[in-house]
PDB file of N, CA and C in Angstrom:
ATOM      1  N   UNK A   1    -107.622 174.533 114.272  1.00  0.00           N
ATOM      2  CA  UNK A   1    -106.549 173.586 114.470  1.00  0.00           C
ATOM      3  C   UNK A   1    -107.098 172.230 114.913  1.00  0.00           C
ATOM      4  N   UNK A   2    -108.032 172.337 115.929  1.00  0.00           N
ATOM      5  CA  UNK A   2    -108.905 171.170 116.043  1.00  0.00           C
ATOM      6  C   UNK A   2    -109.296 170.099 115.445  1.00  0.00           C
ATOM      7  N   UNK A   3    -109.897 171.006 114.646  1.00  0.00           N
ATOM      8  CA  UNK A   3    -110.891 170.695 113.276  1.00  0.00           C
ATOM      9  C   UNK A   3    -109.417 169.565 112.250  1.00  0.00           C
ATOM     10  N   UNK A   4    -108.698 170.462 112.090  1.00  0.00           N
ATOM     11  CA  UNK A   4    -107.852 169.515 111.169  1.00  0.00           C
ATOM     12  C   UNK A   4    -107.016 168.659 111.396  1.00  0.00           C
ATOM     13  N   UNK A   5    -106.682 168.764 112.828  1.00  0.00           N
ATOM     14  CA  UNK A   5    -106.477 167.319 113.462  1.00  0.00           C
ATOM     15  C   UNK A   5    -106.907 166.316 113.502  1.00  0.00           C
ATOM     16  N   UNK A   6    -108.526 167.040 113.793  1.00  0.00           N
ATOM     17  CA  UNK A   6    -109.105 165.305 113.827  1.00  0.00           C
ATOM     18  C   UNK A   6    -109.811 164.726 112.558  1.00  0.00           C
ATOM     19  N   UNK A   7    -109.622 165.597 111.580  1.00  0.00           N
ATOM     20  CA  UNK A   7    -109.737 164.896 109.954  1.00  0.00           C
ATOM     21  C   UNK A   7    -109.327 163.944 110.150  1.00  0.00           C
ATOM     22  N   UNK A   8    -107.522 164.723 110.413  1.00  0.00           N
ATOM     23  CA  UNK A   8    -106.595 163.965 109.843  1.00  0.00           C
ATOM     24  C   UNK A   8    -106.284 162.443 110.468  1.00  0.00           C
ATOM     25  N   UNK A   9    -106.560 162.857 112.106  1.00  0.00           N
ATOM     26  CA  UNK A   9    -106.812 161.245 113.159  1.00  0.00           C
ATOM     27  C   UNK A   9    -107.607 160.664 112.247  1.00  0.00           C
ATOM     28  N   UNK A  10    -109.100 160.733 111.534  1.00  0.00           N
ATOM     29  CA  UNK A  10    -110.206 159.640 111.240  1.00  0.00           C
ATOM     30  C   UNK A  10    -109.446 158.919 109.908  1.00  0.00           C
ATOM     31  N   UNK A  11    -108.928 160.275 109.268  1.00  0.00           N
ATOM     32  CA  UNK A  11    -108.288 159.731 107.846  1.00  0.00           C
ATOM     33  C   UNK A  11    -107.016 158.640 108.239  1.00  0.00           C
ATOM     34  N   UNK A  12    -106.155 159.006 108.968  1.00  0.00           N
ATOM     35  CA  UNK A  12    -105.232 157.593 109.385  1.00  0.00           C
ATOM     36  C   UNK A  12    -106.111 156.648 109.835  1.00  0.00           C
ATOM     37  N   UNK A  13    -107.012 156.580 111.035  1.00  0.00           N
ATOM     38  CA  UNK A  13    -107.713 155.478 111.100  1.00  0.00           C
ATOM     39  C   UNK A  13    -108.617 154.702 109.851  1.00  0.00           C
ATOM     40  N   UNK A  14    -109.391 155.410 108.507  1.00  0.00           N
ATOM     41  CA  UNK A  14    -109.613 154.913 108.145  1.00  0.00           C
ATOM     42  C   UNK A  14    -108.306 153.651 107.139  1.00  0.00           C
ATOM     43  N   UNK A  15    -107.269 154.646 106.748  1.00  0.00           N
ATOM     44  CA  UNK A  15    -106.350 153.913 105.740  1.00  0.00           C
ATOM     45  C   UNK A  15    -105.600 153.222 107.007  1.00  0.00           C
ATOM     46  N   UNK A  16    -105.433 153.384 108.133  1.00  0.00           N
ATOM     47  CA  UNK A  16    -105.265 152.207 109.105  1.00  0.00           C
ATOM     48  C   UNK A  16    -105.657 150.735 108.673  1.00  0.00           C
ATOM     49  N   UNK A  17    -106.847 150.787 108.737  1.00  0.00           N
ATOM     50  CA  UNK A  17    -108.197 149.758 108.875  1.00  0.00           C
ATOM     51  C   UNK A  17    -107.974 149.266 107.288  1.00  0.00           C
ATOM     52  N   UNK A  18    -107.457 149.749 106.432  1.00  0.00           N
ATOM     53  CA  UNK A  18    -107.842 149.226 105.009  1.00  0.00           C
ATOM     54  C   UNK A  18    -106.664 148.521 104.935  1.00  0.00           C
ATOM     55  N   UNK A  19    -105.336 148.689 105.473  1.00  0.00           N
ATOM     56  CA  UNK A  19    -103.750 148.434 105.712  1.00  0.00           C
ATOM     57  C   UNK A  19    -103.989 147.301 106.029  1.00  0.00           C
ATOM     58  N   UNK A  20    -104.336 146.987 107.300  1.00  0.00           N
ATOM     59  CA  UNK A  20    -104.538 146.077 108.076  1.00  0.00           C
ATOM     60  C   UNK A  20    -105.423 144.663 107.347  1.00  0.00           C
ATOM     61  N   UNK A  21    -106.577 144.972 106.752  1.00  0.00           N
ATOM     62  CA  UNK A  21    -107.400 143.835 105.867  1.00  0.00           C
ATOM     63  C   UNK A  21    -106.865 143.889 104.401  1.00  0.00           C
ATOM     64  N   UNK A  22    -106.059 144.602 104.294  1.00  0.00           N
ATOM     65  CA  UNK A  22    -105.337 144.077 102.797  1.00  0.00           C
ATOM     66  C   UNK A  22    -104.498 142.784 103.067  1.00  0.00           C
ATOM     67  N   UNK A  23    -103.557 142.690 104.468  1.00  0.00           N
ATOM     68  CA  UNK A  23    -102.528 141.812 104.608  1.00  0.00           C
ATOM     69  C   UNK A  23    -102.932 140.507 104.587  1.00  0.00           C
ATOM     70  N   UNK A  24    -102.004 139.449 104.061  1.00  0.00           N
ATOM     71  CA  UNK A  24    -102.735 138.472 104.147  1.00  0.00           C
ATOM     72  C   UNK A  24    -102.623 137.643 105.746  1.00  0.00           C
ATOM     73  N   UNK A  25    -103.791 136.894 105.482  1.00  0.00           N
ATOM     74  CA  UNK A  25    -104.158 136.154 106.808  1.00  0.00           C
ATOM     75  C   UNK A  25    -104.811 134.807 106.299  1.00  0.00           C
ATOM     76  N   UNK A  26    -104.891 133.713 107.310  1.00  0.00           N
ATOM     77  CA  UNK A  26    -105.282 132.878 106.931  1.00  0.00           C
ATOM     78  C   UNK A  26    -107.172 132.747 106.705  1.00  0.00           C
ATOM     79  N   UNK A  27    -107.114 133.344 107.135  1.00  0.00           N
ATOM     80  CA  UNK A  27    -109.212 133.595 106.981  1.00  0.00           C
ATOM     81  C   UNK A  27    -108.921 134.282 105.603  1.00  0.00           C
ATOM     82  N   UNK A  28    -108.065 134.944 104.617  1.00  0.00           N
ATOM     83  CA  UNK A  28    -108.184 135.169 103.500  1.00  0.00           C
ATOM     84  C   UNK A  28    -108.452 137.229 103.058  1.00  0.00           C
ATOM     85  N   UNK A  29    -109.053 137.435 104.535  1.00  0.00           N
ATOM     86  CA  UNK A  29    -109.630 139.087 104.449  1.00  0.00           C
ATOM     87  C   UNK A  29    -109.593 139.524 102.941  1.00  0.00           C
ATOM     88  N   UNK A  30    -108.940 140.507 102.629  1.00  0.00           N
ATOM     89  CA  UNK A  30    -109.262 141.493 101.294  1.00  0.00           C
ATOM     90  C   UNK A  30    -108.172 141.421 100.425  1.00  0.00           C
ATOM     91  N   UNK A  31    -107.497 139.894 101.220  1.00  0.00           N
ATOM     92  CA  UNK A  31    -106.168 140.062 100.251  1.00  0.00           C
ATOM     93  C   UNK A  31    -106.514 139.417  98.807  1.00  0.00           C
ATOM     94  N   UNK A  32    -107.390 138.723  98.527  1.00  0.00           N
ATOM     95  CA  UNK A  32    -107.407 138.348  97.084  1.00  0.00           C
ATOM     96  C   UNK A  32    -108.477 139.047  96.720  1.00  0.00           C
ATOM     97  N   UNK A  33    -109.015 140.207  96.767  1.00  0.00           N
ATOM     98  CA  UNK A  33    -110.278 141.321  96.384  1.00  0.00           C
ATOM     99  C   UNK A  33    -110.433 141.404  94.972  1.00  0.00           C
ATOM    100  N   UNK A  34    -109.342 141.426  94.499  1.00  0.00           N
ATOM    101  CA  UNK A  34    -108.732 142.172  92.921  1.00  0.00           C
ATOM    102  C   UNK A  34    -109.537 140.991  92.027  1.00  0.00           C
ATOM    103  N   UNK A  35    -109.353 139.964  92.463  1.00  0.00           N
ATOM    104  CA  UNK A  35    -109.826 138.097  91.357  1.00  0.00           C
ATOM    105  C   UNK A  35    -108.497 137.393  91.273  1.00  0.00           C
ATOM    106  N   UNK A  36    -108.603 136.341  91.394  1.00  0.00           N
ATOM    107  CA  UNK A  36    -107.789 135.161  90.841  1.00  0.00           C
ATOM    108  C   UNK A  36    -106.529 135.008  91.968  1.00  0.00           C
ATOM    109  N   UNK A  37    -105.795 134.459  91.614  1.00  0.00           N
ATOM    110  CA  UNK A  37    -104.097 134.397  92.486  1.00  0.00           C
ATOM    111  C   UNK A  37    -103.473 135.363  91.626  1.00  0.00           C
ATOM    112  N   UNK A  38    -103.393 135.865  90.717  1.00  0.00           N
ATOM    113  CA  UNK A  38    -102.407 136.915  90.561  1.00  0.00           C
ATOM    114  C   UNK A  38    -102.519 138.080  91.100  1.00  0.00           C
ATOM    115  N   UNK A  39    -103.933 138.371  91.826  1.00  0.00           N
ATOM    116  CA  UNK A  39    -103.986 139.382  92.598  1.00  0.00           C
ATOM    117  C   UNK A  39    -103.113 139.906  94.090  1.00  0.00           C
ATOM    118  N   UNK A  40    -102.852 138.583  94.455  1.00  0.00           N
ATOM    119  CA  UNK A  40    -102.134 138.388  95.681  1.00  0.00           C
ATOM    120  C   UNK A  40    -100.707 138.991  95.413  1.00  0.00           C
ATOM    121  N   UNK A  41     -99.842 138.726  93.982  1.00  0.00           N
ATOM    122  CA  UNK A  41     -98.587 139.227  93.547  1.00  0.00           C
ATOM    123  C   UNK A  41     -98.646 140.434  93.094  1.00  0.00           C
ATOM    124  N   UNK A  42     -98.625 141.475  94.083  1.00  0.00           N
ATOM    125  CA  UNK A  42     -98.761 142.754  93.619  1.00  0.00           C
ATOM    126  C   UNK A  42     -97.020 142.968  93.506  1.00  0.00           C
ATOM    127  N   UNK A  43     -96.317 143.251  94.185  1.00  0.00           N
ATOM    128  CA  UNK A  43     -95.082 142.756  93.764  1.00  0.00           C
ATOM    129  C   UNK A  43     -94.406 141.387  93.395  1.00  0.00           C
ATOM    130  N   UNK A  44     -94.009 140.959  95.351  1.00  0.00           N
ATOM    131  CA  UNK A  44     -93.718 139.692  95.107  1.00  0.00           C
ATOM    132  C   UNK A  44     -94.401 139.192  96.551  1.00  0.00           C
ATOM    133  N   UNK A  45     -94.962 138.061  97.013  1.00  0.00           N
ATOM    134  CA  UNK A  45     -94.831 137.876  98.425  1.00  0.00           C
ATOM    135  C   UNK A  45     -94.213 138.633  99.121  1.00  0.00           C
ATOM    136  N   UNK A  46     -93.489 138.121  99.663  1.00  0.00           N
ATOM    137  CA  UNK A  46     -92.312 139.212 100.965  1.00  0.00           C
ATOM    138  C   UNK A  46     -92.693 140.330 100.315  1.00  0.00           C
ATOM    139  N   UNK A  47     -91.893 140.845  99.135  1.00  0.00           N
ATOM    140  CA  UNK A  47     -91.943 142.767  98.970  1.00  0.00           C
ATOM    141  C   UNK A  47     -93.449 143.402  99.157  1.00  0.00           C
ATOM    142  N   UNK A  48     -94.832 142.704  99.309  1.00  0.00           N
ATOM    143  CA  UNK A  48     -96.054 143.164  99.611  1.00  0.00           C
ATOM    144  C   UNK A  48     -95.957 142.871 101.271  1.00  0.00           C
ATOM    145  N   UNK A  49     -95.296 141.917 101.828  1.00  0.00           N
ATOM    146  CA  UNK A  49     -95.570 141.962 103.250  1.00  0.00           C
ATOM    147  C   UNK A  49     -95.199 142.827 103.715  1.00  0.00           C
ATOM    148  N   UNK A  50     -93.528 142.929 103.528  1.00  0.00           N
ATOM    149  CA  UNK A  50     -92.987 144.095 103.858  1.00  0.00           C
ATOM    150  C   UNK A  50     -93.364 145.479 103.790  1.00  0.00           C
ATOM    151  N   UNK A  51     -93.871 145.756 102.555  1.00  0.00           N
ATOM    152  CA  UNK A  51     -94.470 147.273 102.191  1.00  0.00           C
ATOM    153  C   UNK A  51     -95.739 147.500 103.131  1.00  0.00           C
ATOM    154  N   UNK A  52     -96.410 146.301 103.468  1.00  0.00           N
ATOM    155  CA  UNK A  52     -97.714 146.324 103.924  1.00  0.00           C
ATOM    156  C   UNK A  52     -97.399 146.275 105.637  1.00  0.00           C
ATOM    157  N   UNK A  53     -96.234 146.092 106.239  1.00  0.00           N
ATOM    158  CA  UNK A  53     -95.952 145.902 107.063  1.00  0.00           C
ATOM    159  C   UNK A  53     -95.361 147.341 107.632  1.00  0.00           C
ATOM    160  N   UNK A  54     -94.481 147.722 106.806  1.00  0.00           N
ATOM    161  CA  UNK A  54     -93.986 149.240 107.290  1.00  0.00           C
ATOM    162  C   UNK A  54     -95.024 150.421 107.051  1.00  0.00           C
ATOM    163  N   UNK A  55     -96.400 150.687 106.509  1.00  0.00           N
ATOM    164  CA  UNK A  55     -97.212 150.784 106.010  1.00  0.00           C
ATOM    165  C   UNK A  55     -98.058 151.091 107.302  1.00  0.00           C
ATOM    166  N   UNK A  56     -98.368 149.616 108.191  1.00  0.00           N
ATOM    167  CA  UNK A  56     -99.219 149.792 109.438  1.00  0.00           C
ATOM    168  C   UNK A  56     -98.102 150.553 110.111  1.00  0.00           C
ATOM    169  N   UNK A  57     -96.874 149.938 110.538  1.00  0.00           N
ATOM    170  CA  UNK A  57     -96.545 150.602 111.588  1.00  0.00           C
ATOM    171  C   UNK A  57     -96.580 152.183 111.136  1.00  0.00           C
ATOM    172  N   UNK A  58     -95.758 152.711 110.426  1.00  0.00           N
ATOM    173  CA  UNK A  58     -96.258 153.940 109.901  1.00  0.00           C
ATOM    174  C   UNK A  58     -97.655 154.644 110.419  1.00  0.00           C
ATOM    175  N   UNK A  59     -98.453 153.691 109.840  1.00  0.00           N
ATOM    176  CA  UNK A  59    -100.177 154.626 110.304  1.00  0.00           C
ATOM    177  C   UNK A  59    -100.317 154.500 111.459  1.00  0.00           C
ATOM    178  N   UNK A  60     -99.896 153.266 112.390  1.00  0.00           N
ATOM    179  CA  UNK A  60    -100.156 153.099 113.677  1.00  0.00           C
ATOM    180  C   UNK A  60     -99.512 154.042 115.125  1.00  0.00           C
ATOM    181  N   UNK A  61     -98.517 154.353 114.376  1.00  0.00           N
ATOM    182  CA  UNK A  61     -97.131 155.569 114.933  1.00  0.00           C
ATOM    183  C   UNK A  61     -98.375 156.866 114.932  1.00  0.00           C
ATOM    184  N   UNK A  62     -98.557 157.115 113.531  1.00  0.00           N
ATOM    185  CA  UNK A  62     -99.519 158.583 113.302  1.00  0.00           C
ATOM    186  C   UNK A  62    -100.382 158.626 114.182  1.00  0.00           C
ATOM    187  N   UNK A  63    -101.153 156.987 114.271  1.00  0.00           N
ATOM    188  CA  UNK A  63    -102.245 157.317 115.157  1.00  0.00           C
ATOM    189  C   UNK A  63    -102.185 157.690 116.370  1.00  0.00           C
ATOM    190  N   UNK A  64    -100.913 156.608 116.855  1.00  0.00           N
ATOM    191  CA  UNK A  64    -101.164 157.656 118.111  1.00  0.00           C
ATOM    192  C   UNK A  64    -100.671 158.800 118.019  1.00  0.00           C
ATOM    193  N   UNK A  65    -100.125 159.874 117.439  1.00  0.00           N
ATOM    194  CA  UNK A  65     -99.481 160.707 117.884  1.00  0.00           C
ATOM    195  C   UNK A  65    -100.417 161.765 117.865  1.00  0.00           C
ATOM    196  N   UNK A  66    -102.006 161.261 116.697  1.00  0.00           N
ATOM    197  CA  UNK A  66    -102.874 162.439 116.458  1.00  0.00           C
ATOM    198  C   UNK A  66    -103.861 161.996 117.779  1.00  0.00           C
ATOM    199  N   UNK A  67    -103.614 161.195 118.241  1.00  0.00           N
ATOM    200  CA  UNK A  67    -104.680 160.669 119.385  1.00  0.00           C
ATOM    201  C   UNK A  67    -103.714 161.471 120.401  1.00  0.00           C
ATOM    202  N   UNK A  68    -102.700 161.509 120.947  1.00  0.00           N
ATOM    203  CA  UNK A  68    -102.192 161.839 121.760  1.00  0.00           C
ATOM    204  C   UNK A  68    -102.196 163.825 121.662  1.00  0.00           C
ATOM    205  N   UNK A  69    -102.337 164.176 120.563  1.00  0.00           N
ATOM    206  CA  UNK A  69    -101.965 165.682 119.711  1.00  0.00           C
ATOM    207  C   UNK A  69    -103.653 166.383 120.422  1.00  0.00           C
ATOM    208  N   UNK A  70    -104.893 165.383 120.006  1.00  0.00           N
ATOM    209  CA  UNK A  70    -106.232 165.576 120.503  1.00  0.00           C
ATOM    210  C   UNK A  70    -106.702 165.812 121.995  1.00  0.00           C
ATOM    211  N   UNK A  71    -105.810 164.526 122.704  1.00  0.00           N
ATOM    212  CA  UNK A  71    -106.298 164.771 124.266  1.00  0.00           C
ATOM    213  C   UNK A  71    -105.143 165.741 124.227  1.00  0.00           C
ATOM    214  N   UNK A  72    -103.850 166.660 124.127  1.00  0.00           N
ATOM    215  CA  UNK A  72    -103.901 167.199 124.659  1.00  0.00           C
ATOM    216  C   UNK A  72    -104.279 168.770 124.211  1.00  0.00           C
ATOM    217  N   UNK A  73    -104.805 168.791 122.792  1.00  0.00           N
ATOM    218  CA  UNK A  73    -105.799 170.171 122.582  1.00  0.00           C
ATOM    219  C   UNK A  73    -106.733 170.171 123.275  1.00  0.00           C
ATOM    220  N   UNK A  74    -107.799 169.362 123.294  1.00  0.00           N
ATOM    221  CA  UNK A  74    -109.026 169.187 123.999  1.00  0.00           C
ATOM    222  C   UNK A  74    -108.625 169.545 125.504  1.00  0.00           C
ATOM    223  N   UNK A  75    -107.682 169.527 126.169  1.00  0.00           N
ATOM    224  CA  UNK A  75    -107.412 169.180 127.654  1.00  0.00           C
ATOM    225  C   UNK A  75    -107.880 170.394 128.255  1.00  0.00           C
ATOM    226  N   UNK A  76    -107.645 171.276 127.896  1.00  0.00           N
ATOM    227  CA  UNK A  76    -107.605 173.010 128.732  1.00  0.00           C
ATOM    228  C   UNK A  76    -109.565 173.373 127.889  1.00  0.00           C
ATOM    229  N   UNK A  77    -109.930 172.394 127.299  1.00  0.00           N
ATOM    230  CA  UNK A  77    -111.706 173.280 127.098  1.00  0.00           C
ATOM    231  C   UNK A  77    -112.625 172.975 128.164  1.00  0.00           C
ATOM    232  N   UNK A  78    -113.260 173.670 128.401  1.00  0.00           N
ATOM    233  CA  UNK A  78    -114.337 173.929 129.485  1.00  0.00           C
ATOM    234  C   UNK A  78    -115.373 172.236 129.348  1.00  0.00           C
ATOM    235  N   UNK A  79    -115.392 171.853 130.816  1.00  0.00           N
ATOM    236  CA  UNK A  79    -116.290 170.824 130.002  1.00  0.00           C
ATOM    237  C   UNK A  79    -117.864 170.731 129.997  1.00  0.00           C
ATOM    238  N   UNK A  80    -118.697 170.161 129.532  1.00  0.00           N
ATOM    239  CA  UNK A  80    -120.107 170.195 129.756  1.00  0.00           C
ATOM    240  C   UNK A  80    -120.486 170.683 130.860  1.00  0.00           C
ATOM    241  N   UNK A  81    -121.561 171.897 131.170  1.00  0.00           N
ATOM    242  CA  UNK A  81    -122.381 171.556 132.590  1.00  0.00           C
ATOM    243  C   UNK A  81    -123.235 170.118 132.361  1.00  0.00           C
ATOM    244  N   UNK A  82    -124.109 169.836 131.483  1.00  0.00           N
ATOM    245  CA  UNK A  82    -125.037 168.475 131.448  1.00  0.00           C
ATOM    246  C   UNK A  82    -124.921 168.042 130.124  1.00  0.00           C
ATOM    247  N   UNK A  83    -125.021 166.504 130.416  1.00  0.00           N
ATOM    248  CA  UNK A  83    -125.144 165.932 129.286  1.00  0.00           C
ATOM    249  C   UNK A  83    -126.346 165.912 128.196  1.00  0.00           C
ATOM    250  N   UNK A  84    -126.023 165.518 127.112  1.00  0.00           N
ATOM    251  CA  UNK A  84    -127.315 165.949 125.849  1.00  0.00           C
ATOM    252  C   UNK A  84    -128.482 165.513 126.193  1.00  0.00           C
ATOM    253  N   UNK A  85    -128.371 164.618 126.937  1.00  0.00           N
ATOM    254  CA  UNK A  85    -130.066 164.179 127.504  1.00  0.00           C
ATOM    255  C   UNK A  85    -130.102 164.615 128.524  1.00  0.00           C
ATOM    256  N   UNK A  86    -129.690 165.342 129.269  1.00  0.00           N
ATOM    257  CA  UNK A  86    -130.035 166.263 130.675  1.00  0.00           C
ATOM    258  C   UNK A  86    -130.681 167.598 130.114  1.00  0.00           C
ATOM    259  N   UNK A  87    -130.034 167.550 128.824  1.00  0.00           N
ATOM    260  CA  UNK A  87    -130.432 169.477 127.618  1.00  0.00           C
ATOM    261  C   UNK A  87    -131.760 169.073 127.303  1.00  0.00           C
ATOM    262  N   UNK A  88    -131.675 168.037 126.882  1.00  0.00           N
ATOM    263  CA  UNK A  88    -133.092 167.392 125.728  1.00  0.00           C
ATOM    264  C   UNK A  88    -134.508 167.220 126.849  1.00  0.00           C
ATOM    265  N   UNK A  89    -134.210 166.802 127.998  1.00  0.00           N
ATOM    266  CA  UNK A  89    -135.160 166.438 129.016  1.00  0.00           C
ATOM    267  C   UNK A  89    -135.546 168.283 130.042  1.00  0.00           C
ATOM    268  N   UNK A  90    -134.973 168.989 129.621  1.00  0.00           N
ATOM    269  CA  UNK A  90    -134.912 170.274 130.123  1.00  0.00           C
ATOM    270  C   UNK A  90    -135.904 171.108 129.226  1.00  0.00           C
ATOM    271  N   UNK A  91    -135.688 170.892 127.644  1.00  0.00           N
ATOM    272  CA  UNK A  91    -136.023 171.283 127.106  1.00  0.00           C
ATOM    273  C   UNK A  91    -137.385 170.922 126.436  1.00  0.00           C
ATOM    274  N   UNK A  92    -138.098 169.958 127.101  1.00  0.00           N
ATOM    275  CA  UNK A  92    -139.288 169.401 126.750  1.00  0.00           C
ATOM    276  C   UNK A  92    -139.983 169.803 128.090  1.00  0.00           C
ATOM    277  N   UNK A  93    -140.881 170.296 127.528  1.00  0.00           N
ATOM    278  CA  UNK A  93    -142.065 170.942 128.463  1.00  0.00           C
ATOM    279  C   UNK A  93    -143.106 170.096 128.514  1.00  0.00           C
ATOM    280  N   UNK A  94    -144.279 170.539 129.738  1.00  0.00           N
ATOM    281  CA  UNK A  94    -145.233 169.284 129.017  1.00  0.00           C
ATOM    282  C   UNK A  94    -146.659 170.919 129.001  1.00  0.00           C
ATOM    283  N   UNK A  95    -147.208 170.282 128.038  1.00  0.00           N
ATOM    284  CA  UNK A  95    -148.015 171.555 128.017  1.00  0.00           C
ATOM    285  C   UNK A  95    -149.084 172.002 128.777  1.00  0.00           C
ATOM    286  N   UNK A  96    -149.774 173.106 128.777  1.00  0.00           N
ATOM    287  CA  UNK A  96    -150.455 173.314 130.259  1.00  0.00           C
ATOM    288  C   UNK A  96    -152.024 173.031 129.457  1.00  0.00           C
ATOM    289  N   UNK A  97    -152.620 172.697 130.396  1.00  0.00           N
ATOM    290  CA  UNK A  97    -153.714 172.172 130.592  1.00  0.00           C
ATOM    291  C   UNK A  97    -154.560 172.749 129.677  1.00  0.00           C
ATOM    292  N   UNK A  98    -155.783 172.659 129.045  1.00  0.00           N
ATOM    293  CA  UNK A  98    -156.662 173.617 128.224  1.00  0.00           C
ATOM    294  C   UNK A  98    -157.133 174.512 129.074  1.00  0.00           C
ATOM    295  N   UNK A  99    -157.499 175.804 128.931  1.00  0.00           N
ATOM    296  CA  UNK A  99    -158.505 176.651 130.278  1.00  0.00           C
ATOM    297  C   UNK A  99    -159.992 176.619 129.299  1.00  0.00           C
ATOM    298  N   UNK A 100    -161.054 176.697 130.747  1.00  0.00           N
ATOM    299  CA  UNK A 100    -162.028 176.616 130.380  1.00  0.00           C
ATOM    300  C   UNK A 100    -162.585 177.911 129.419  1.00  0.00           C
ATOM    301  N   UNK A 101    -163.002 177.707 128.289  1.00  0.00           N
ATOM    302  CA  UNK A 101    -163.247 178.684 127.698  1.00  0.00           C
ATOM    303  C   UNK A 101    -163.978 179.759 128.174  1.00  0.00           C
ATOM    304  N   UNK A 102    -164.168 181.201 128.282  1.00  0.00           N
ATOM    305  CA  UNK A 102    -164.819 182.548 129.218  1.00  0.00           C
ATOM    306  C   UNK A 102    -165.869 182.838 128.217  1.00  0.00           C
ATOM    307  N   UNK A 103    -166.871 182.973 128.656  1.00  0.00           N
ATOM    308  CA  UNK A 103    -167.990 183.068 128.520  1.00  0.00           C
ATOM    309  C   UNK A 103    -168.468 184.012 128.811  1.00  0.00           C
ATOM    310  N   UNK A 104    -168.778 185.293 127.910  1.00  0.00           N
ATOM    311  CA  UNK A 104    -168.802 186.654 128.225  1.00  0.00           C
ATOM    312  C   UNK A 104    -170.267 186.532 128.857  1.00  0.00           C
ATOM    313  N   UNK A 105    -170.239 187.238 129.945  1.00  0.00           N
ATOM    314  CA  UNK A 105    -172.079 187.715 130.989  1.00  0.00           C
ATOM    315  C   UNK A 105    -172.349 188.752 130.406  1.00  0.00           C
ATOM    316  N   UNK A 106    -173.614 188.786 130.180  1.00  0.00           N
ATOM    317  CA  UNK A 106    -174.410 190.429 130.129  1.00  0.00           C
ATOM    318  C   UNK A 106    -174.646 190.927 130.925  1.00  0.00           C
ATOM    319  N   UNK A 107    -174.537 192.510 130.682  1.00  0.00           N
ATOM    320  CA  UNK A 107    -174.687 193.089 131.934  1.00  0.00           C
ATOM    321  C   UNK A 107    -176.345 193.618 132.062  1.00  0.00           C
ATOM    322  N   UNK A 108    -176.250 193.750 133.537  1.00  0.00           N
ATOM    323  CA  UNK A 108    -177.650 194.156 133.868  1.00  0.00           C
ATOM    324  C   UNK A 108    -177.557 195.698 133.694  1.00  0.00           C
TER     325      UNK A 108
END
């Protein structure tokens, strides 16, 4: 259940993020991507603002609700004893010294 929650959170955030730089702005973003000025008239003015407008809020609603859906699955799991570099620094040894090689005696 986890697992497909938070697909689904990254997948709204990504088509979030693409919503958002399609619209137009005055810096220009991704709204003329396509070539030329007829790219901009995907319908009409307004009917692309609008669509592009109910569009974010839409994804922005989802987001939180899968952000909100996450902290509270996650809430009840056990949390770390140590962090990944407390594991990683645990887990590096340093190696022991060479021993002097034994040198078999003859016997008398």
């Amino acid at each position: 259940m986890g697992t497909l929650l938070l697909v689904v959170h990254l997948m709204v955030c990504i088509f979030l993020v693409a919503c958002i730089l399609m619209q137009r702005s005055t810096g220009g973003a991704l709204d003329g991507l396509g070539g030329g000025s007829g790219a901009s008239s995907f319908l009409s003015a307004r009917g692309t603002g609008n669509l592009l407008t109910r569009t974010t809020a839409i994804l922005a609603t989802l987001l939180f609700i899968t952000s909100i859906s996450l902290a509270l699955y996650y809430r009840g799991q056990a949390k770390p004893t140590a962090s990944l570099v407390d594991k990683a620094a645990q887990e590096q040894t340093v190696p022991d010294a060479p021993k002097a090689p034994v040198v078999p005696t003859a016997e008398k």
